[in-house]
PDB file of N, CA and C in Angstrom:
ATOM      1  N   UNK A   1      12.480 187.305  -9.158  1.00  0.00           N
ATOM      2  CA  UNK A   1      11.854 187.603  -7.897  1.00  0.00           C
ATOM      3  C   UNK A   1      12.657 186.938  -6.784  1.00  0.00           C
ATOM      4  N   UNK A   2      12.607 187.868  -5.900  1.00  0.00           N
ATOM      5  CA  UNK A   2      13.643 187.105  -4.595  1.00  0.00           C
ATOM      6  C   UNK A   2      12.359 186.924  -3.541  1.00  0.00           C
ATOM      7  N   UNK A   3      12.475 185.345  -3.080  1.00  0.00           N
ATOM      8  CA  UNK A   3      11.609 185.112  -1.703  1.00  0.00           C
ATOM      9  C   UNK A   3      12.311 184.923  -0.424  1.00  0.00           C
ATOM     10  N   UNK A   4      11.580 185.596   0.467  1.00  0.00           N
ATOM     11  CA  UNK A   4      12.162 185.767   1.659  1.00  0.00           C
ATOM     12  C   UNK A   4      11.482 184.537   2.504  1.00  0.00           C
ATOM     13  N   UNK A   5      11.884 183.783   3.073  1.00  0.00           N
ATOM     14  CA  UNK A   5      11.259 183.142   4.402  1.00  0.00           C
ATOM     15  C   UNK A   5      11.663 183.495   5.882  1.00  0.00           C
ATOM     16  N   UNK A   6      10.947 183.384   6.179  1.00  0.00           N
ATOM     17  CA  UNK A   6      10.878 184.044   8.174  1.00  0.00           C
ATOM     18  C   UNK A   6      11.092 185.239   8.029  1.00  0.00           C
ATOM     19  N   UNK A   7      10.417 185.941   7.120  1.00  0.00           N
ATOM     20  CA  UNK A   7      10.492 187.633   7.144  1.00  0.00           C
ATOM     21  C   UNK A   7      10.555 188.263   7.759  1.00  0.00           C
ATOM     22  N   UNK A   8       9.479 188.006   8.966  1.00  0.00           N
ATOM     23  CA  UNK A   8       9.135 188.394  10.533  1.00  0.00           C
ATOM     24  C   UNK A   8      10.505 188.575  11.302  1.00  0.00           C
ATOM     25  N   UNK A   9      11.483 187.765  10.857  1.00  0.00           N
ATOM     26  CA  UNK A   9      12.167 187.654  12.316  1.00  0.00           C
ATOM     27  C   UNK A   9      13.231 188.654  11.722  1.00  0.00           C
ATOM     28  N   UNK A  10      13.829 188.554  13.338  1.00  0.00           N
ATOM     29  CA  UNK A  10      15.616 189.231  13.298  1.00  0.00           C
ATOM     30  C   UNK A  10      16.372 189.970  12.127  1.00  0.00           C
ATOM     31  N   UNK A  11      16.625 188.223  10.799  1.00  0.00           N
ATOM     32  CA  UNK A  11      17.374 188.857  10.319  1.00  0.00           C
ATOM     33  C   UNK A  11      16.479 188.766   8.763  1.00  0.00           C
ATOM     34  N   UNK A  12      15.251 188.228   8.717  1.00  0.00           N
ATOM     35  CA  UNK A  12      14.612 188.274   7.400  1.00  0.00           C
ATOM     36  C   UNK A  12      13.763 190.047   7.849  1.00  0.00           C
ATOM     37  N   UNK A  13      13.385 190.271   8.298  1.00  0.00           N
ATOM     38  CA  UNK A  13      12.788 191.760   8.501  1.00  0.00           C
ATOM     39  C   UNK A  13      13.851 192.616   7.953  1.00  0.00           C
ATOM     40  N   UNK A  14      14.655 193.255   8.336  1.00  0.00           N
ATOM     41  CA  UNK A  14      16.030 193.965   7.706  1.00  0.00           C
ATOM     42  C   UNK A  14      16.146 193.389   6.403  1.00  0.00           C
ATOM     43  N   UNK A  15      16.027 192.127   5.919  1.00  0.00           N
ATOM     44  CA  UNK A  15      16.372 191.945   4.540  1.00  0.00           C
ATOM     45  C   UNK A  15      15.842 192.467   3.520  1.00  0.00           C
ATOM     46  N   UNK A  16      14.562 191.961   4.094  1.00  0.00           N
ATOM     47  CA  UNK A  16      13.347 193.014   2.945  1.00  0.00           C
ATOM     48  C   UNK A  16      13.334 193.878   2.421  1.00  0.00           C
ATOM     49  N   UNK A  17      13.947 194.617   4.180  1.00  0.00           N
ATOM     50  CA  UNK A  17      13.712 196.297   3.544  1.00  0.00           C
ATOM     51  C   UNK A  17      14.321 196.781   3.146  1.00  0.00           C
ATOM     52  N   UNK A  18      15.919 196.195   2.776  1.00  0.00           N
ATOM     53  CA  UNK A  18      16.950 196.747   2.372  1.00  0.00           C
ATOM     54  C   UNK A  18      16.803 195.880   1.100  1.00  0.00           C
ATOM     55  N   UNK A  19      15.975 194.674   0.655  1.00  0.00           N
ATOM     56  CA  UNK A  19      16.062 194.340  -0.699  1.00  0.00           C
ATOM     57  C   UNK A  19      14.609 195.351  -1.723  1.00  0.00           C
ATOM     58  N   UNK A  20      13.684 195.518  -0.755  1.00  0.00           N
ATOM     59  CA  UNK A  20      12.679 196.979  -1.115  1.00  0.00           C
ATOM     60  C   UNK A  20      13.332 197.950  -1.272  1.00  0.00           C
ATOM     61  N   UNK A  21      14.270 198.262  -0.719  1.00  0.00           N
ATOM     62  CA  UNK A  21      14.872 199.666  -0.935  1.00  0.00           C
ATOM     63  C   UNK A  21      15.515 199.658  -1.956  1.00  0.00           C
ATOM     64  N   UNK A  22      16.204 198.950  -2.152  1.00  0.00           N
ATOM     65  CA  UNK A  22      16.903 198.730  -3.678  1.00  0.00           C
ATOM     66  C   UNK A  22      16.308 198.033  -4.923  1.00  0.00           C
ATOM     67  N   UNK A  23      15.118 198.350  -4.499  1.00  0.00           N
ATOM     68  CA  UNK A  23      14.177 198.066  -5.900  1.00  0.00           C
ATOM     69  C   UNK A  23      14.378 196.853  -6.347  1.00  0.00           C
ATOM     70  N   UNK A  24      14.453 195.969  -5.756  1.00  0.00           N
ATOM     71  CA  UNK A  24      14.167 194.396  -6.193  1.00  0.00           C
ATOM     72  C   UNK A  24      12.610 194.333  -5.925  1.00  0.00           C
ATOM     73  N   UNK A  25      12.458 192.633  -6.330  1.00  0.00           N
ATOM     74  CA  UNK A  25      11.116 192.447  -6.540  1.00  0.00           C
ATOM     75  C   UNK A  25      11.102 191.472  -5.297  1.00  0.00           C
ATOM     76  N   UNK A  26      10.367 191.636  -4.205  1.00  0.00           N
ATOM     77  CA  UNK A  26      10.648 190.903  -3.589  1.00  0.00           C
ATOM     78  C   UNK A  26       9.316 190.191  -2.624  1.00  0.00           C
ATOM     79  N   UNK A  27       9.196 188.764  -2.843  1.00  0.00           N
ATOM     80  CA  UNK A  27       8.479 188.028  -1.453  1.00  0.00           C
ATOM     81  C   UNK A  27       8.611 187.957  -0.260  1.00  0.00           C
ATOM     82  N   UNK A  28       7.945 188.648   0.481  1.00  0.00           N
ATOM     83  CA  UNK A  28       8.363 188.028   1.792  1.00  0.00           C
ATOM     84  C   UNK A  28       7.354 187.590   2.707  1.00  0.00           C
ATOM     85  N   UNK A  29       8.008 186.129   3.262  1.00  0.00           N
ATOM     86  CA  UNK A  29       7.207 185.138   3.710  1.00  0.00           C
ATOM     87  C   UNK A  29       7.084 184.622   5.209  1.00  0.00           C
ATOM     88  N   UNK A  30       5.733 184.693   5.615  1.00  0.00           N
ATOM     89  CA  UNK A  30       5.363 184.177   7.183  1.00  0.00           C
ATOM     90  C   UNK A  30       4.772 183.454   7.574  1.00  0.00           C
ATOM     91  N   UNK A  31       4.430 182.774   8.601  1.00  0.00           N
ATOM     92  CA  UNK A  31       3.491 182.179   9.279  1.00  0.00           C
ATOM     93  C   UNK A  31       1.980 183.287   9.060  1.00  0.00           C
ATOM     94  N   UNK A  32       2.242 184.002  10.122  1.00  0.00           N
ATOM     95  CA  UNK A  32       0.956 185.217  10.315  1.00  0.00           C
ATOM     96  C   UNK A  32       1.541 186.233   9.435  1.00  0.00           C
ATOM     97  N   UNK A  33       0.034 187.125   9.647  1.00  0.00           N
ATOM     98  CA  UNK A  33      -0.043 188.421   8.217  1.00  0.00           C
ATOM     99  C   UNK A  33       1.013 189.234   9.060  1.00  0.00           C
ATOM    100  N   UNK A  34       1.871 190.506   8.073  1.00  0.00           N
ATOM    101  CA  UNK A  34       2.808 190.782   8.638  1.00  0.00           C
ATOM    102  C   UNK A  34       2.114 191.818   7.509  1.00  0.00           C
ATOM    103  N   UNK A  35       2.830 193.396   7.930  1.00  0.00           N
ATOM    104  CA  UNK A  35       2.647 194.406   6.919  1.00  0.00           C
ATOM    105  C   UNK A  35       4.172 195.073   6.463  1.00  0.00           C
ATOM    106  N   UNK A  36       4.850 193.924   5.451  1.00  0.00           N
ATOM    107  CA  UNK A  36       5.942 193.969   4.974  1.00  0.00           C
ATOM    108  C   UNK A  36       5.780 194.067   3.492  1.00  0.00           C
ATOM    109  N   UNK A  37       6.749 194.920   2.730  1.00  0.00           N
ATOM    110  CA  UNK A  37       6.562 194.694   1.258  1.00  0.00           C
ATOM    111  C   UNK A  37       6.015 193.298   0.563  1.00  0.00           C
ATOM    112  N   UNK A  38       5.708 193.075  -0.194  1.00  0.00           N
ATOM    113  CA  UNK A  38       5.222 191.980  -0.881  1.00  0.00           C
ATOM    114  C   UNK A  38       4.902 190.644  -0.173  1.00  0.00           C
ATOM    115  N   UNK A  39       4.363 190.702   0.722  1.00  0.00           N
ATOM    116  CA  UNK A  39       3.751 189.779   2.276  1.00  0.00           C
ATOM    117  C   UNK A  39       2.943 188.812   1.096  1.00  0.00           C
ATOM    118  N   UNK A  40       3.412 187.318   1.592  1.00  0.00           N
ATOM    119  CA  UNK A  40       2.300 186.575   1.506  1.00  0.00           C
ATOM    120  C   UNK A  40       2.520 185.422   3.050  1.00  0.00           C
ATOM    121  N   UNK A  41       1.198 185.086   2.933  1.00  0.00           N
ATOM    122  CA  UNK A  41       1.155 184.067   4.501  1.00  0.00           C
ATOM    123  C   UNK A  41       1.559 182.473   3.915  1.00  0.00           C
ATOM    124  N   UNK A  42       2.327 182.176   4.148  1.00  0.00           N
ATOM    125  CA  UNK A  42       2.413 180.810   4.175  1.00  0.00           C
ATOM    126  C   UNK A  42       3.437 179.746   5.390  1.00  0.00           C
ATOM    127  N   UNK A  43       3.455 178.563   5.212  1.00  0.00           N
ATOM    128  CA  UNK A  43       4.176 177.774   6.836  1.00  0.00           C
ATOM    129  C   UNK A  43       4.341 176.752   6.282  1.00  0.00           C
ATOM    130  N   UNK A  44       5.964 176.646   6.357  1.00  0.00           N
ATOM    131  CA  UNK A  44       7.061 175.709   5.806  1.00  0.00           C
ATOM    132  C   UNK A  44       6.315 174.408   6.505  1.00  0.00           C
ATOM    133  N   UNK A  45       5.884 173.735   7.413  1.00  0.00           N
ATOM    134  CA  UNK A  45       5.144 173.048   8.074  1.00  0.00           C
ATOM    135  C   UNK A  45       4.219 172.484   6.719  1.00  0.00           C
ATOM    136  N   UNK A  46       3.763 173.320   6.302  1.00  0.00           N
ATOM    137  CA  UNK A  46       2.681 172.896   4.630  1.00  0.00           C
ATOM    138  C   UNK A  46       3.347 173.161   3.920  1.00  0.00           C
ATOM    139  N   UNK A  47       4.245 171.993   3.091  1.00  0.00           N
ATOM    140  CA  UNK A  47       4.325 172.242   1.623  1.00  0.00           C
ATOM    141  C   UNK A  47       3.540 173.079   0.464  1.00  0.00           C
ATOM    142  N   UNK A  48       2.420 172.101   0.521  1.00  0.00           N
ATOM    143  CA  UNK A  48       1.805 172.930  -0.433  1.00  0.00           C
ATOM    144  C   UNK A  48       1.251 173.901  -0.544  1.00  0.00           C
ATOM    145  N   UNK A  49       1.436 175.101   1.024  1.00  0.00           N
ATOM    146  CA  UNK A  49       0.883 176.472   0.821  1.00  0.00           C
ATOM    147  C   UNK A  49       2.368 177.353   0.543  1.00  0.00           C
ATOM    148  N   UNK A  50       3.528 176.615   0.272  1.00  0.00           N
ATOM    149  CA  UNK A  50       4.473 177.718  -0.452  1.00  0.00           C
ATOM    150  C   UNK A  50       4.666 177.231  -1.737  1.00  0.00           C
ATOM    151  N   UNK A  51       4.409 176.379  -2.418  1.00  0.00           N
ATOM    152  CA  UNK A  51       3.777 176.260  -3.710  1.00  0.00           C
ATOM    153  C   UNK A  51       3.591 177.940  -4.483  1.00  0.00           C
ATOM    154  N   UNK A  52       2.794 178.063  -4.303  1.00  0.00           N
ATOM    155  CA  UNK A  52       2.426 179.324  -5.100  1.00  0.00           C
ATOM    156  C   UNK A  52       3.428 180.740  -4.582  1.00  0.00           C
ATOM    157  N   UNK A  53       4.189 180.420  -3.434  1.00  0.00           N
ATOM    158  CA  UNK A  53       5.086 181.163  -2.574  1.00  0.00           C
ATOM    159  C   UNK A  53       6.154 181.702  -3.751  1.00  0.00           C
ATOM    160  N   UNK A  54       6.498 180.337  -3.822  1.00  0.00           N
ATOM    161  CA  UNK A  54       7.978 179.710  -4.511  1.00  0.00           C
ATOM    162  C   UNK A  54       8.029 179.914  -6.193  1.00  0.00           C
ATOM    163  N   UNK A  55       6.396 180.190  -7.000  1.00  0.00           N
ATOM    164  CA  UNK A  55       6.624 179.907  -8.087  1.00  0.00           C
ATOM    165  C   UNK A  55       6.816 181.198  -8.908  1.00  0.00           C
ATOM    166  N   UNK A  56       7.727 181.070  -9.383  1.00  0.00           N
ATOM    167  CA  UNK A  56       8.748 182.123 -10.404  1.00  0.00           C
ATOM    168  C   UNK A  56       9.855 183.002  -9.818  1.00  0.00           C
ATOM    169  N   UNK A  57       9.458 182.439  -8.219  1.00  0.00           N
ATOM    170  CA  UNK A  57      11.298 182.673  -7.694  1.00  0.00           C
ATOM    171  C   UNK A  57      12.845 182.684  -8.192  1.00  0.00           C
ATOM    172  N   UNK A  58      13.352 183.175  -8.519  1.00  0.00           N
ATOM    173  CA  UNK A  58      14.836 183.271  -9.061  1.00  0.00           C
ATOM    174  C   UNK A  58      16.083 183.070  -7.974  1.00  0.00           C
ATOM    175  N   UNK A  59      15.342 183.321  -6.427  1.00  0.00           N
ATOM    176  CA  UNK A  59      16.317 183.313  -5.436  1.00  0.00           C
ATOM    177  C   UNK A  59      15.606 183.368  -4.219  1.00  0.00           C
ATOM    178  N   UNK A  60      15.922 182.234  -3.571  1.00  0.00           N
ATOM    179  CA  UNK A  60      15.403 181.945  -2.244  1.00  0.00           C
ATOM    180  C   UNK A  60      16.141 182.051  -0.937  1.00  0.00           C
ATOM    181  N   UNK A  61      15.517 183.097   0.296  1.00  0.00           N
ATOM    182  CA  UNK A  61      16.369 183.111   1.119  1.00  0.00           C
ATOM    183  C   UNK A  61      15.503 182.571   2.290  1.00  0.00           C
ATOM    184  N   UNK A  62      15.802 181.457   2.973  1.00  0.00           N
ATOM    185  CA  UNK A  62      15.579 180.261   3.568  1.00  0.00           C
ATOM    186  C   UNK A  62      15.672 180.586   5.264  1.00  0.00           C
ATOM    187  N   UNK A  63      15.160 181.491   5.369  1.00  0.00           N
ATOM    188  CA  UNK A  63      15.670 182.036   7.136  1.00  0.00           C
ATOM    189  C   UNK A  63      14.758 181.023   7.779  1.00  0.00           C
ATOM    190  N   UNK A  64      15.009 180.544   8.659  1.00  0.00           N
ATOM    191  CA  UNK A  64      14.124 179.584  10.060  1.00  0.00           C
ATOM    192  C   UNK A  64      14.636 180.045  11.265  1.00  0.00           C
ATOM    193  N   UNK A  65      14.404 179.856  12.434  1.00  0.00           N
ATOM    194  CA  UNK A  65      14.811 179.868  13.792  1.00  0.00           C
ATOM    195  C   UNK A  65      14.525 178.571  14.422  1.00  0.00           C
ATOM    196  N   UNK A  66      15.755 178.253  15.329  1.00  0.00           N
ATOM    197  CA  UNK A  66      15.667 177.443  15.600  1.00  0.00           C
ATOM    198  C   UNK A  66      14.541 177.089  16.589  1.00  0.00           C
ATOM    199  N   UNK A  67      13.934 175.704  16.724  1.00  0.00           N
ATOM    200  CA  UNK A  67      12.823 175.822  17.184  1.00  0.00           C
ATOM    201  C   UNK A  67      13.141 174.537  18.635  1.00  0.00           C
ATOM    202  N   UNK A  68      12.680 174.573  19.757  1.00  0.00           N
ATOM    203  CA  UNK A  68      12.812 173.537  20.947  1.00  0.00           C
ATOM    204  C   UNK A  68      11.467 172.651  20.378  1.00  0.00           C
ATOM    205  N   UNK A  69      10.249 173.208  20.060  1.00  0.00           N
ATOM    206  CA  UNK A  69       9.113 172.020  19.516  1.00  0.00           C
ATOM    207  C   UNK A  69       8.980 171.815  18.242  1.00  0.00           C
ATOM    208  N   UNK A  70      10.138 171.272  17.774  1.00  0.00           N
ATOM    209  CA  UNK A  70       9.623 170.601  16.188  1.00  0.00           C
ATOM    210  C   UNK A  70       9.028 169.511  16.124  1.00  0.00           C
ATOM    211  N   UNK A  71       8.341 169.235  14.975  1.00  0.00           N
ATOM    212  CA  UNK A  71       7.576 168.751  14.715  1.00  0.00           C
ATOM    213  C   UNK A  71       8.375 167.213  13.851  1.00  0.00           C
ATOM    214  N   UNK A  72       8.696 166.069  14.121  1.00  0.00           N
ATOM    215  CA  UNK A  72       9.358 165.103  13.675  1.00  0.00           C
ATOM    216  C   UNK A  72       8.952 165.044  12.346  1.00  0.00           C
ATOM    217  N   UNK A  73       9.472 165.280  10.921  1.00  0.00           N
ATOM    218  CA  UNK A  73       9.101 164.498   9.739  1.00  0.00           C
ATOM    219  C   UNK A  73       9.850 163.415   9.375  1.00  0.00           C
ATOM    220  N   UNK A  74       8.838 162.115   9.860  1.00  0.00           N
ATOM    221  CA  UNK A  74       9.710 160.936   9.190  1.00  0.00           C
ATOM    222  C   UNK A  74       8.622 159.983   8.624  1.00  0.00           C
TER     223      UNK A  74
END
């Protein structure tokens, strides 16, 4: 299974649909509900709601945008 993160955006939206189109199995992952092939909601912000995102992934594609209000983890 391939997971997508930041599905929504730019360049994870196009990925999808060209990894849907070619008949992969594919996650793809957001903040908010999105009506994309294999959509689940989850936010890198919470670990543990991509937990179940992530599990039996074979290949992870890690899209973010850069953000002006992050959030400090230290």
């Amino acid at each position: 299974m391939i997971v997508v993160t930041g599905a929504t955006g730019n360049a994870g939206q196009p990925l999808v649909h060209a990894l849907a189109q070619a008949s992969e199995q594919v996650t793809a992952v957001s903040r908010r509900p999105a009506e994309l092939p294999g959509h689940r909601q989850a936010d890198l912000a919470d670990p543990e709601s991509l937990r179940p995102v992530l599990d039996g992934a074979d290949v992870l594609f890690l899209l973010v945008a850069a953000a002006w209000n992050v959030v400090a983890f230290t």
